[in-house]
N, C-alpha and C. Protein backbone atom coordinates (compact mmCIF):
# COMPACT_ATOMS: atom_id res chain seq x y z
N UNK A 1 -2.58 1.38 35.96
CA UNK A 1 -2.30 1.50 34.56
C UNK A 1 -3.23 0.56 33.79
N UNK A 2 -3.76 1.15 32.71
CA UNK A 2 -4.68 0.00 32.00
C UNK A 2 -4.25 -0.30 30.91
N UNK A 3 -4.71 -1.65 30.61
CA UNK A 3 -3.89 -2.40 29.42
C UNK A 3 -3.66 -2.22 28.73
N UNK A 4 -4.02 -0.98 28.05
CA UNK A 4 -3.58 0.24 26.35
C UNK A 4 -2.82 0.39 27.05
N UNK A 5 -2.00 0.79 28.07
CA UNK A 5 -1.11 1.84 28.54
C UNK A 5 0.09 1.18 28.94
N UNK A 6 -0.37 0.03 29.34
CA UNK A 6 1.03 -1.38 29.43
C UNK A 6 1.57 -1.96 28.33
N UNK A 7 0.66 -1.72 26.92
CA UNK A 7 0.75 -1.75 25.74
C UNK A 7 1.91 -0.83 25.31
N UNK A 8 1.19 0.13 25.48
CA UNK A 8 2.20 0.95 24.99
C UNK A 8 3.90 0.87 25.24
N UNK A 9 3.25 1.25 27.15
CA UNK A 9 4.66 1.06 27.71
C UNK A 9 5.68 -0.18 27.10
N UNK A 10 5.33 -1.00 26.83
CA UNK A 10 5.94 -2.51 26.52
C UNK A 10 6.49 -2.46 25.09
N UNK A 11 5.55 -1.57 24.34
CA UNK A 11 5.97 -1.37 23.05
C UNK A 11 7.03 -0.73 22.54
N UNK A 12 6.91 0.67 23.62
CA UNK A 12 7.95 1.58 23.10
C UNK A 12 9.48 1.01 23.51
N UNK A 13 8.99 0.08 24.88
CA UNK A 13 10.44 -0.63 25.68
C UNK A 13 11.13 -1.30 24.86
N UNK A 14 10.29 -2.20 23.67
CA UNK A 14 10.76 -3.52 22.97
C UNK A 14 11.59 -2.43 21.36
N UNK A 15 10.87 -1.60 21.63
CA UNK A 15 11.09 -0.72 20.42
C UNK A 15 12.65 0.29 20.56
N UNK A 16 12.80 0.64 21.74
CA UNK A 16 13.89 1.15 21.93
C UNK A 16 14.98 0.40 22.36
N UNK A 17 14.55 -1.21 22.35
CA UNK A 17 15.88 -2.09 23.17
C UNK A 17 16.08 -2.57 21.70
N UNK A 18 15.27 -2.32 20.53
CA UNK A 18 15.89 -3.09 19.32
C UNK A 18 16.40 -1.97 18.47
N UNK A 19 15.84 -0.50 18.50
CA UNK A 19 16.49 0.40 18.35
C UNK A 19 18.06 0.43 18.56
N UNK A 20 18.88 -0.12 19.97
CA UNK A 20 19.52 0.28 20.08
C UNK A 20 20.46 -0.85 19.98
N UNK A 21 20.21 -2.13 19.37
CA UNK A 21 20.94 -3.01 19.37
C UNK A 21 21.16 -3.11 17.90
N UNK A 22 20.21 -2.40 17.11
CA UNK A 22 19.73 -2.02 15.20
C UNK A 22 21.84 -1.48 15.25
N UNK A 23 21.58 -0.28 16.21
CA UNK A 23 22.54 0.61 16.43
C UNK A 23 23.78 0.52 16.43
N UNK A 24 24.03 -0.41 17.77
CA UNK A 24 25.03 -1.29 17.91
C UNK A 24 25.72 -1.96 16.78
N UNK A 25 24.74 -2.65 16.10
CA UNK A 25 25.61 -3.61 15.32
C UNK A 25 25.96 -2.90 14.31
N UNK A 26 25.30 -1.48 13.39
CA UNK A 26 25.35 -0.70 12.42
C UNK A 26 26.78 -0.33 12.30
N UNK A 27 27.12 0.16 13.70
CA UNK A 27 28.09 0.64 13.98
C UNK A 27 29.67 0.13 14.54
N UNK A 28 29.25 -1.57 14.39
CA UNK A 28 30.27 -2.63 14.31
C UNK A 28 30.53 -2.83 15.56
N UNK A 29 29.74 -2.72 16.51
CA UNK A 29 30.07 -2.90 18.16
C UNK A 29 29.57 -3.82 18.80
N UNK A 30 28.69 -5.02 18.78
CA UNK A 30 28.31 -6.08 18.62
C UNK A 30 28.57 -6.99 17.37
N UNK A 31 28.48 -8.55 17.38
CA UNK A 31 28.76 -8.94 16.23
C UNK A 31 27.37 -9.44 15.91
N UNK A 32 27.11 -9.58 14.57
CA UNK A 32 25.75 -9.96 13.83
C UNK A 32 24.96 -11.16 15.05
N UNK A 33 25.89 -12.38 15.33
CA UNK A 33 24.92 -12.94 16.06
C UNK A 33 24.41 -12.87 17.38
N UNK A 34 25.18 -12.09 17.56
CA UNK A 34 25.11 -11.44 19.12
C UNK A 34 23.48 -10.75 18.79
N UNK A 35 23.88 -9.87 18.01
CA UNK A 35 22.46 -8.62 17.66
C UNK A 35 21.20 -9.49 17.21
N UNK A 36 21.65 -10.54 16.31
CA UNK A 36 20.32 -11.33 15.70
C UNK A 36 19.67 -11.86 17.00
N UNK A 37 20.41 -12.60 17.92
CA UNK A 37 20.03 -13.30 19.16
C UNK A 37 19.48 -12.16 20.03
N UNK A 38 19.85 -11.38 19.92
CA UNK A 38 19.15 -10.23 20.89
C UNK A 38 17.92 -9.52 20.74
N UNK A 39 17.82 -9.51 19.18
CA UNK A 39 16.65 -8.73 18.37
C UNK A 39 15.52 -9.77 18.35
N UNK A 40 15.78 -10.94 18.33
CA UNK A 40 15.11 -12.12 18.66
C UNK A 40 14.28 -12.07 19.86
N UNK A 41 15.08 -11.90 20.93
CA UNK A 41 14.33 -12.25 22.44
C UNK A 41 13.72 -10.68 22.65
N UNK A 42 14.32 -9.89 21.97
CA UNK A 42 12.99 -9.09 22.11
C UNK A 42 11.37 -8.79 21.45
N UNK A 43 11.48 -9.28 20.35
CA UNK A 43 10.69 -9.83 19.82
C UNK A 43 9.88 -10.32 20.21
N UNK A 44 10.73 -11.94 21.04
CA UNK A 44 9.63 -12.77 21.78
C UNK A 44 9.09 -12.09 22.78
N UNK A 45 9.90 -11.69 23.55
CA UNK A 45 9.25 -10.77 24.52
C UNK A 45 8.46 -9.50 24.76
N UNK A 46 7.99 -9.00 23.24
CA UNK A 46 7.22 -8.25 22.92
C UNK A 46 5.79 -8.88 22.69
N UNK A 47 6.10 -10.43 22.38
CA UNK A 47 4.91 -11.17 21.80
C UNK A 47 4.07 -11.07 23.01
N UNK A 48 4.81 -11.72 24.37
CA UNK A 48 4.95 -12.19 25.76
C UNK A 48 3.86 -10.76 26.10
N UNK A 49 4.17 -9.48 26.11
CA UNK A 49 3.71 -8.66 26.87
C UNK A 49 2.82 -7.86 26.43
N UNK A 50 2.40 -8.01 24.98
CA UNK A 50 1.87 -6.88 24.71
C UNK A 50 0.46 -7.66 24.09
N UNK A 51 -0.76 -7.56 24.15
CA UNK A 51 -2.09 -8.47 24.25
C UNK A 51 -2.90 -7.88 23.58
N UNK A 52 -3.00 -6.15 23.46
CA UNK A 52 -3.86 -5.64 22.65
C UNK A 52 -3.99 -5.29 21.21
N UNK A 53 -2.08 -4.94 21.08
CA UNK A 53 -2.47 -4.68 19.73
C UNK A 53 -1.68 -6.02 18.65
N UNK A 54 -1.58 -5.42 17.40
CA UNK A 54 -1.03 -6.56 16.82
C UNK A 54 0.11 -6.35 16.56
N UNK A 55 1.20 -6.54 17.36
CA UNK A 55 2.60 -6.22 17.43
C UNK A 55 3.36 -6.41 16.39
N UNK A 56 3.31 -7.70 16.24
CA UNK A 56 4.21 -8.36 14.92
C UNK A 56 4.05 -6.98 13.65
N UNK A 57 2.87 -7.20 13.63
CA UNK A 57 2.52 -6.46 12.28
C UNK A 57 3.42 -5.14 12.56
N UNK A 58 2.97 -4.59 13.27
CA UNK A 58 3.38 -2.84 13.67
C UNK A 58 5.11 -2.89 13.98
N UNK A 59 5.83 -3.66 14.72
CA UNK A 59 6.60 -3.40 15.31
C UNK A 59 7.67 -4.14 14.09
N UNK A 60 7.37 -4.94 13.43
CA UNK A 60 8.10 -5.70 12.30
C UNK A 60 8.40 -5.07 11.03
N UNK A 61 7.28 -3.84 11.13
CA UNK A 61 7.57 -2.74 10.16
C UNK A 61 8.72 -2.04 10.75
N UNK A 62 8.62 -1.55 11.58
CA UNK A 62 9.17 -0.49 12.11
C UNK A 62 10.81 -0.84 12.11
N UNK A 63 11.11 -2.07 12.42
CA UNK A 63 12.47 -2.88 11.80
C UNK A 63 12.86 -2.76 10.92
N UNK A 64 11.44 -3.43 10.09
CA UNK A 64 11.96 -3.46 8.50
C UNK A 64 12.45 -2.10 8.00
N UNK A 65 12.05 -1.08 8.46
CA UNK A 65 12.64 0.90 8.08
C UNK A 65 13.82 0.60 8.63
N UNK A 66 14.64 0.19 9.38
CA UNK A 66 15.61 0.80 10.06
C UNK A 66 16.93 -0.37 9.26
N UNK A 67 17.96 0.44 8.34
CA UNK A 67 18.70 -0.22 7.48
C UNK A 67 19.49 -1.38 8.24
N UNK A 68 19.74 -0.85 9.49
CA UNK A 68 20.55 -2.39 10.61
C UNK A 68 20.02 -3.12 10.56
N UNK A 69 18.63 -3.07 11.03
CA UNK A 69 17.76 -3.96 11.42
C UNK A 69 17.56 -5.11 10.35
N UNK A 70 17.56 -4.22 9.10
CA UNK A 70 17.02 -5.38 8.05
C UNK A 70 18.16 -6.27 7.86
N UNK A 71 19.40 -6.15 8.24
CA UNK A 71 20.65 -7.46 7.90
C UNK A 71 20.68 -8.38 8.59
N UNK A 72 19.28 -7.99 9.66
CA UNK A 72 19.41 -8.93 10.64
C UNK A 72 18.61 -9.81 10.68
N UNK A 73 17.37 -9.99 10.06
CA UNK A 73 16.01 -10.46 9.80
C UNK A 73 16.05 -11.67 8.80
């Protein structure tokens, strides 16, 4: 696998584990700091894995769209 492609992979992973914690809490099934602490370490761990592109930028948007996400930020 080459490093665009571990990129990716890593991206869409960090993207669907905050997707679904956005989710969680939307829907009152986690509590806020549970989700903030969680949305956090994925984050970091998006920083951690992904080398090519510029994550923050791209993936911080993609939060900022999603109405859970933003109560959490």
């Amino acid at each position: 696998m080459s490093n665009k492609e571990k990129d990716i992979y890593s991206f869409g992973f960090a993207w669907g584990r905050a997707s679904a914690i956005c989710e969680l809490y939307g829907k009152n099934l986690i509590k806020k700091n549970t989700a903030k602490v969680l949305l956090e370490g994925t984050i970091a761990n998006g920083k951690k894995t992904i080398k090519d592109i510029d994550f923050d930028e791209v993936f911080v948007k993609t939060i900022e769209e999603d109405k859970n996400c933003i109560q959490l930020r």
